[in-house]
N, C-alpha and C. Protein backbone atom coordinates (compact mmCIF):
# COMPACT_ATOMS: atom_id res chain seq x y z
N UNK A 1 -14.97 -14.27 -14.31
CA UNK A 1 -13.94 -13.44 -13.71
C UNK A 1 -14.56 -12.61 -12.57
N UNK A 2 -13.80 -12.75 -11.56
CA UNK A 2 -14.11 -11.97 -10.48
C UNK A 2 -14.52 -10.08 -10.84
N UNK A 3 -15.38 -9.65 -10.17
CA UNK A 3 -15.51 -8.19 -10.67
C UNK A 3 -15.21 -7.42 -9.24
N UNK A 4 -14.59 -6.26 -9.37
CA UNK A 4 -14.51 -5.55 -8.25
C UNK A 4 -13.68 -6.28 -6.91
N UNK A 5 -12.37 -6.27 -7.38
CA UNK A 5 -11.68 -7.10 -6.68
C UNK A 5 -10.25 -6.08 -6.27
N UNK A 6 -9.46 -5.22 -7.34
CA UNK A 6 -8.83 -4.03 -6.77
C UNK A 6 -8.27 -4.00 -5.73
N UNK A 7 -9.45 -3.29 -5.20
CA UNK A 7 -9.30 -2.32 -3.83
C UNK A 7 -9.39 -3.29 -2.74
N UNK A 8 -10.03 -4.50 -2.61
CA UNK A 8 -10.12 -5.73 -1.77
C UNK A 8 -8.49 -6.67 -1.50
N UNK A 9 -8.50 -6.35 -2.72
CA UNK A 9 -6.56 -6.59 -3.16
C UNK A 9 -5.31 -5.62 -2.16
N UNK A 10 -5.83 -5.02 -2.73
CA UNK A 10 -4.68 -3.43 -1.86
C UNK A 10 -4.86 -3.51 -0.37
N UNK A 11 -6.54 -3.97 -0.06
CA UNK A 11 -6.94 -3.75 1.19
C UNK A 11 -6.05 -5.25 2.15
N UNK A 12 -6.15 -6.18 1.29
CA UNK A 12 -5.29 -7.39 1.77
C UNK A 12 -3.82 -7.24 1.55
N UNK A 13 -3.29 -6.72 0.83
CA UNK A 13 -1.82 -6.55 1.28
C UNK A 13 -1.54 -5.47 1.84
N UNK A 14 -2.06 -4.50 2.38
CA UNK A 14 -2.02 -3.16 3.56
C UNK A 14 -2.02 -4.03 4.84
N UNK A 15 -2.85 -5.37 5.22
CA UNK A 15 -3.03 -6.50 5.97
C UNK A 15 -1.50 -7.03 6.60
N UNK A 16 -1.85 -7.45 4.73
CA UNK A 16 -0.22 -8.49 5.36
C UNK A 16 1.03 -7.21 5.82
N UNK A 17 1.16 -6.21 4.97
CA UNK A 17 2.29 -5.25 5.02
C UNK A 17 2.19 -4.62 6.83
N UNK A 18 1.52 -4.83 6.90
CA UNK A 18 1.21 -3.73 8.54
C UNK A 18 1.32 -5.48 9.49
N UNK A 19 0.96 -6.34 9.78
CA UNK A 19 1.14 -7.74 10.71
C UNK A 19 2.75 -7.78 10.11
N UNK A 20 3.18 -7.56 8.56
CA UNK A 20 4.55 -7.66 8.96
C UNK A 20 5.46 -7.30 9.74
N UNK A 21 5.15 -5.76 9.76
CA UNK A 21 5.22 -5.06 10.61
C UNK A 21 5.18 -4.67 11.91
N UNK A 22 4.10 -5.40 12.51
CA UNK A 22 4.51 -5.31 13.82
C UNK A 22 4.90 -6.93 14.43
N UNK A 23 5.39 -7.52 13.48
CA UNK A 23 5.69 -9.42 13.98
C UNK A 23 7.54 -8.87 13.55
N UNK A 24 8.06 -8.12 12.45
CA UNK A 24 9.08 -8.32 12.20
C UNK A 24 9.70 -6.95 13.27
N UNK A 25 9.04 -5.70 13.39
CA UNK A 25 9.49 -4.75 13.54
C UNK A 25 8.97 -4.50 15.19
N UNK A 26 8.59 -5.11 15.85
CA UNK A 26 7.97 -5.18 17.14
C UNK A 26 8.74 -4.32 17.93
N UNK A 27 10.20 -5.05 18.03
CA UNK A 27 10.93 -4.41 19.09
C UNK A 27 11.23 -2.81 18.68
N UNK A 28 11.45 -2.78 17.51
CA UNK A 28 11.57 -0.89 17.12
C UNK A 28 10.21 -0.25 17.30
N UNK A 29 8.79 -0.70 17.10
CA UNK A 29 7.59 -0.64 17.42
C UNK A 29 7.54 0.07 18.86
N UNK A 30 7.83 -1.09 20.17
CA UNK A 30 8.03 -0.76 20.97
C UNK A 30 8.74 0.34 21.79
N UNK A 31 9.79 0.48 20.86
CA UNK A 31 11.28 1.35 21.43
C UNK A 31 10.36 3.05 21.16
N UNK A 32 9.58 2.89 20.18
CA UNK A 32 8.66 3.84 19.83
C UNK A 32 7.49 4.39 20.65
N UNK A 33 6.26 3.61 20.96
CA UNK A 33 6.11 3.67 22.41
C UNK A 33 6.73 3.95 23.49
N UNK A 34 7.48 3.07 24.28
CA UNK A 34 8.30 3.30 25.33
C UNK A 34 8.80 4.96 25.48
N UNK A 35 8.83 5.47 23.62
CA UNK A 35 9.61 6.60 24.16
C UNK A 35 8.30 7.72 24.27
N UNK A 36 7.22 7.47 24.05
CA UNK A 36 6.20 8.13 24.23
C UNK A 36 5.60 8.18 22.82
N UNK A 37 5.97 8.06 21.77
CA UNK A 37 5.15 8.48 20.50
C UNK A 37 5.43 9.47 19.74
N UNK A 38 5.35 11.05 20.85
CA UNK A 38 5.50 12.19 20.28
C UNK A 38 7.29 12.35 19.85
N UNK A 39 7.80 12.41 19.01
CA UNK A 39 9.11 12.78 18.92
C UNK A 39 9.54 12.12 18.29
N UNK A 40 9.22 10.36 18.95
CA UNK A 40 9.96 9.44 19.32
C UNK A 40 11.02 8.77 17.91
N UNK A 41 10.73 9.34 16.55
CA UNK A 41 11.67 8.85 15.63
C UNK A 41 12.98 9.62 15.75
N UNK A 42 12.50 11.01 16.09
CA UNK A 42 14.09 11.94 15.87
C UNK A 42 14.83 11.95 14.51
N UNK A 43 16.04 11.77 14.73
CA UNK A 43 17.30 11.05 13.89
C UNK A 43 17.79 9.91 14.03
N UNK A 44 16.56 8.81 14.13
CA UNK A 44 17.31 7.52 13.98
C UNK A 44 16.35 6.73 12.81
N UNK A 45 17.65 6.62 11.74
CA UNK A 45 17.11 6.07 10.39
C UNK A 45 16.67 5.50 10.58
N UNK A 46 16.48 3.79 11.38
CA UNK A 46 15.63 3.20 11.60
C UNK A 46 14.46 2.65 12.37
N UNK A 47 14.52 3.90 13.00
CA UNK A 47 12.75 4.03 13.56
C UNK A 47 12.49 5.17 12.56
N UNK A 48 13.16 5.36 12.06
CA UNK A 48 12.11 6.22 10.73
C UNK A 48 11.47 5.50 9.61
N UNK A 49 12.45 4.42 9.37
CA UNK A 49 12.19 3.73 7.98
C UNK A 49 10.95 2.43 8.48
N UNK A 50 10.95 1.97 9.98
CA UNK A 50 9.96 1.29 10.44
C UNK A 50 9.00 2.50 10.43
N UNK A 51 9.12 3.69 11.15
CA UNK A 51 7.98 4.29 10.97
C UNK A 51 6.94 4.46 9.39
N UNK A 52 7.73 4.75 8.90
CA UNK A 52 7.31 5.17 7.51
C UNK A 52 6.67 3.42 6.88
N UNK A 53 7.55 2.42 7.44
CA UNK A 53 6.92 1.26 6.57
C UNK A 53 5.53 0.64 7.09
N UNK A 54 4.96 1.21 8.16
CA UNK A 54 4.14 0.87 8.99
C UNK A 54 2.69 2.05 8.36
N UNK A 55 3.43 3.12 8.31
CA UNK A 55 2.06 4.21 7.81
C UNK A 55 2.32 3.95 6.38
N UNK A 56 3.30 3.26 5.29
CA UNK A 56 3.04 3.05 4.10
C UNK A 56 1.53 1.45 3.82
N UNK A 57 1.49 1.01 5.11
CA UNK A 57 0.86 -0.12 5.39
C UNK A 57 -0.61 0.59 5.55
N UNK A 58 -0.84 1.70 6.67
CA UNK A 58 -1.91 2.24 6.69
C UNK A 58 -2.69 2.99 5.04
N UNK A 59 -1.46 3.74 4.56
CA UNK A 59 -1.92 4.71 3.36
C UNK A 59 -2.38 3.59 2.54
N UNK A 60 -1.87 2.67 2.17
CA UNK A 60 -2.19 1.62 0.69
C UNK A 60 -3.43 0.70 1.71
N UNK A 61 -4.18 0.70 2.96
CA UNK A 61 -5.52 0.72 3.30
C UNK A 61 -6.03 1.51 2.63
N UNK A 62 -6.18 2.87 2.74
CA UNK A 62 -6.89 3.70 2.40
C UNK A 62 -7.12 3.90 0.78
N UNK A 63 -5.64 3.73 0.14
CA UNK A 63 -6.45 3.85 -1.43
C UNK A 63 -7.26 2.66 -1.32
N UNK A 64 -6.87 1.51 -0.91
CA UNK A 64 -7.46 0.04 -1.22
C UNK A 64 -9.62 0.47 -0.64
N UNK A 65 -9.35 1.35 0.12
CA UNK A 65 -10.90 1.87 0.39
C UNK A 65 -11.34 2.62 -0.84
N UNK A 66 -10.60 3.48 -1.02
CA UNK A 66 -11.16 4.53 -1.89
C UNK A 66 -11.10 3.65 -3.58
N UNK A 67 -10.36 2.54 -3.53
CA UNK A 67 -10.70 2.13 -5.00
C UNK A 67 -12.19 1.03 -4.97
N UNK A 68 -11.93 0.71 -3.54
CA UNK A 68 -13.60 0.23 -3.06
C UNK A 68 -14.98 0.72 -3.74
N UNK A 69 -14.81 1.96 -3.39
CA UNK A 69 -15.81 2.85 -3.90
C UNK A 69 -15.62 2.81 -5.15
N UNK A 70 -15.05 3.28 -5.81
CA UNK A 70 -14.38 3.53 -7.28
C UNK A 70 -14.83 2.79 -8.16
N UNK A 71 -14.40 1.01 -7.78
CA UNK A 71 -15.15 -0.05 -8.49
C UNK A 71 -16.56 -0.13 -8.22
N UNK A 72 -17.24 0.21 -6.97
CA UNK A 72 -18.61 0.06 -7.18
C UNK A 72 -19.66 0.97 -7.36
N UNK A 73 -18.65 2.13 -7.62
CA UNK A 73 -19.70 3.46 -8.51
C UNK A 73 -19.38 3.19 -10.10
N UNK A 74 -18.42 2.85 -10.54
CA UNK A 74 -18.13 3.16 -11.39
C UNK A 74 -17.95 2.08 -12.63
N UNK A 75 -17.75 1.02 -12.01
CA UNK A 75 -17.67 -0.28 -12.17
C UNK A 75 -16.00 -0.72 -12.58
N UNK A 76 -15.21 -0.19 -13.17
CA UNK A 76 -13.87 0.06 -13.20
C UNK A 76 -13.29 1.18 -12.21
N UNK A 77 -11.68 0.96 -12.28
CA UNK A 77 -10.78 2.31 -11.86
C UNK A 77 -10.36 2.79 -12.72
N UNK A 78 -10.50 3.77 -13.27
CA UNK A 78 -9.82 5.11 -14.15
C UNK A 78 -8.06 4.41 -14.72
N UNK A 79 -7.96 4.25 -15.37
CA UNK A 79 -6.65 4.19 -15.98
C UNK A 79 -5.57 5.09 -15.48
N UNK A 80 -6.16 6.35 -15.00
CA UNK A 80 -4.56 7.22 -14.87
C UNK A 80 -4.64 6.76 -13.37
N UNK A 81 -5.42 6.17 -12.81
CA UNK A 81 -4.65 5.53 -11.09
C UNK A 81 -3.79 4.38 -11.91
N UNK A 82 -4.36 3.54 -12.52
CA UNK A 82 -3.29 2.21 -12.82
C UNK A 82 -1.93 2.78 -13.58
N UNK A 83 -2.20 3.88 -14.09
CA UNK A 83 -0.27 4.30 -14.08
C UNK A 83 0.17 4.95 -13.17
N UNK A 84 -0.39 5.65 -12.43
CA UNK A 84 0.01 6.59 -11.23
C UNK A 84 0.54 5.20 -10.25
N UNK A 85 0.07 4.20 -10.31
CA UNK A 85 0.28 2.92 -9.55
C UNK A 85 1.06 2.45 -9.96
N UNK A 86 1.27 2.31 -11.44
CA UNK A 86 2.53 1.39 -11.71
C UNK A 86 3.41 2.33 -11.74
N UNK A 87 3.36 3.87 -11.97
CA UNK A 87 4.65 4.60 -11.83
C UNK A 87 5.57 4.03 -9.95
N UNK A 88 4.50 4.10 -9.23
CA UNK A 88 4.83 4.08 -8.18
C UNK A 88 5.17 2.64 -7.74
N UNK A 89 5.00 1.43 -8.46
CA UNK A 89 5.15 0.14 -8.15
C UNK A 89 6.95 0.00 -9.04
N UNK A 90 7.05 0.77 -10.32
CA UNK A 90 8.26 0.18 -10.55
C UNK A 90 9.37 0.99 -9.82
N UNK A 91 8.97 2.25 -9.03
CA UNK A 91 9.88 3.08 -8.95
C UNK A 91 10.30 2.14 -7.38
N UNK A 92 9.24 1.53 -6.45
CA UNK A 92 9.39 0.86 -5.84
C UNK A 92 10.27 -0.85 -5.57
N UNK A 93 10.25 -0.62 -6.90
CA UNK A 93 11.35 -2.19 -7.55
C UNK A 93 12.20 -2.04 -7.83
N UNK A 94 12.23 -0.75 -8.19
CA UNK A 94 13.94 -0.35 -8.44
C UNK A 94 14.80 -0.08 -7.58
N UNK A 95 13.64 0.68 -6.62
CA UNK A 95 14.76 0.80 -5.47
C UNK A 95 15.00 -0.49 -4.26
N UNK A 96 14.04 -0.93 -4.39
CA UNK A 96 13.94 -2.47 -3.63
C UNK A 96 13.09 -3.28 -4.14
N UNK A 97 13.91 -4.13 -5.23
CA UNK A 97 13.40 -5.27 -5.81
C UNK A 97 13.10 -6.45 -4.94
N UNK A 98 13.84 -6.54 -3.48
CA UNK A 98 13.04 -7.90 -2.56
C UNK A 98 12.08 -6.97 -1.77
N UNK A 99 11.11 -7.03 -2.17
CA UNK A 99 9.73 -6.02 -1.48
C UNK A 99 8.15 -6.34 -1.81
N UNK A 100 7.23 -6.03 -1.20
CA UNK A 100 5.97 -6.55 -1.00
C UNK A 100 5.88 -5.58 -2.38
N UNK A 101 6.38 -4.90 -2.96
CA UNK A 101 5.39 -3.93 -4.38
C UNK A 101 5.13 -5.33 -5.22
N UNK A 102 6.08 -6.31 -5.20
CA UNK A 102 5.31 -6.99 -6.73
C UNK A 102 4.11 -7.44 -6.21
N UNK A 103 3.52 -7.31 -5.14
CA UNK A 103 2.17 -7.72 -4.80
C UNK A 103 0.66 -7.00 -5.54
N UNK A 104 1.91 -5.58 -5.87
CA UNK A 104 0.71 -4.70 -6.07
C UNK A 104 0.57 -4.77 -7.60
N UNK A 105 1.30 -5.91 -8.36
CA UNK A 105 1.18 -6.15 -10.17
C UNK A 105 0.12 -6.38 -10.26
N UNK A 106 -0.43 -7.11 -10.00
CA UNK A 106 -1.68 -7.27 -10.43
C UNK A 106 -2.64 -6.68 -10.23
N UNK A 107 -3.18 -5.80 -9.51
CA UNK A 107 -4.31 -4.73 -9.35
C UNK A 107 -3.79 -3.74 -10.72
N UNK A 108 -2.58 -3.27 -10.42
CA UNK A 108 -1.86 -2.53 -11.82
C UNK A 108 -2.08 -2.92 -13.08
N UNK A 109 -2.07 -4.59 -13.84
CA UNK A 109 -2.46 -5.04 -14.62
C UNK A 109 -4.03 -5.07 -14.56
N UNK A 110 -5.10 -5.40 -13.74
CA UNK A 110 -6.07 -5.38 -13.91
C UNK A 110 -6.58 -4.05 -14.26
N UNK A 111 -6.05 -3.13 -13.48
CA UNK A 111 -6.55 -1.57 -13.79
C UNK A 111 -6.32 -1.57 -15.20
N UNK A 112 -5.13 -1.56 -15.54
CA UNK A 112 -4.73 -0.93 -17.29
C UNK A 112 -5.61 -1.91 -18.01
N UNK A 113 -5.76 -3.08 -18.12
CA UNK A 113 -6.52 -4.33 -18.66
C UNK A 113 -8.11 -4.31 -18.73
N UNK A 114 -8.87 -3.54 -17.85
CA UNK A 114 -10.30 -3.10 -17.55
C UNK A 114 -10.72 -1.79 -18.47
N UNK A 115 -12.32 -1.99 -19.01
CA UNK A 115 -12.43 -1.21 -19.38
C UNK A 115 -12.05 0.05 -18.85
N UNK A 116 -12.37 0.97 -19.64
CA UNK A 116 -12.33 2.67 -19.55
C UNK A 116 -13.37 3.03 -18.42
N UNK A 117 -13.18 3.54 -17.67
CA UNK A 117 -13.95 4.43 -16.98
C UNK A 117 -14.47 5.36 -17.78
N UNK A 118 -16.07 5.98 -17.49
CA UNK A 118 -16.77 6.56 -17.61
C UNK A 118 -17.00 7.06 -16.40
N UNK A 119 -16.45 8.83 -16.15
CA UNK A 119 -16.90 9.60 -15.14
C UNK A 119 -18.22 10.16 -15.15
């Protein structure tokens, strides 16, 4: 079995989630730019909800780093991330069951499924 695979996981669908992003969402991308950057969402739901799905692409990089580390200090991830994760993966299915979260089942199962961390 693969060891220390996690955060390499998260780090590959932050990948795909962000190229979705700018292949599906380009032209709102743009409309974003064009308007300079600073401001540029305002009150329009959907350069907000592209905004937000684009830095939800960046943030799930960053845990996918920080569980990087995690697995190779520690040799596991702590159990209360794999529920803090699955709290946040089903609450994500509920509200949109056609969505990249079931990607994130399995890091969730591997976390709860892996030994215990020792801090």
């Amino acid at each position: 079995m693969m060891k220390n695979w996690i955060g390499w996981w998260l780090i590959g669908v932050s990948v795909v989630h962000t190229l979705f992003a700018l292949v599906v969402f380009h032209e709102v991308l743009l409309s974003l730019v064009r308007s300079g950057l600073f401001d540029s969402v305002g009150n329009d739901a959907m350069r907000g909800a592209v905004a937000w799905f684009l830095l939800f692409g960046i943030a799930t990089f960053l845990a996918g780093q920080a569980m990087v580390v995690i697995e190779q200090r520690l040799g596991v991830i702590p159990r209360s991330l794999g529920f803090s994760l699955l709290v946040m993966v089903a609450l994500g299915l509920c509200l949109m069951p056609v969505s990249g979260f079931w990607l994130a089942i399995p890091p969730v199962v591997g976390i709860l499924r892996g030994k215990p961390a020792r801090a």
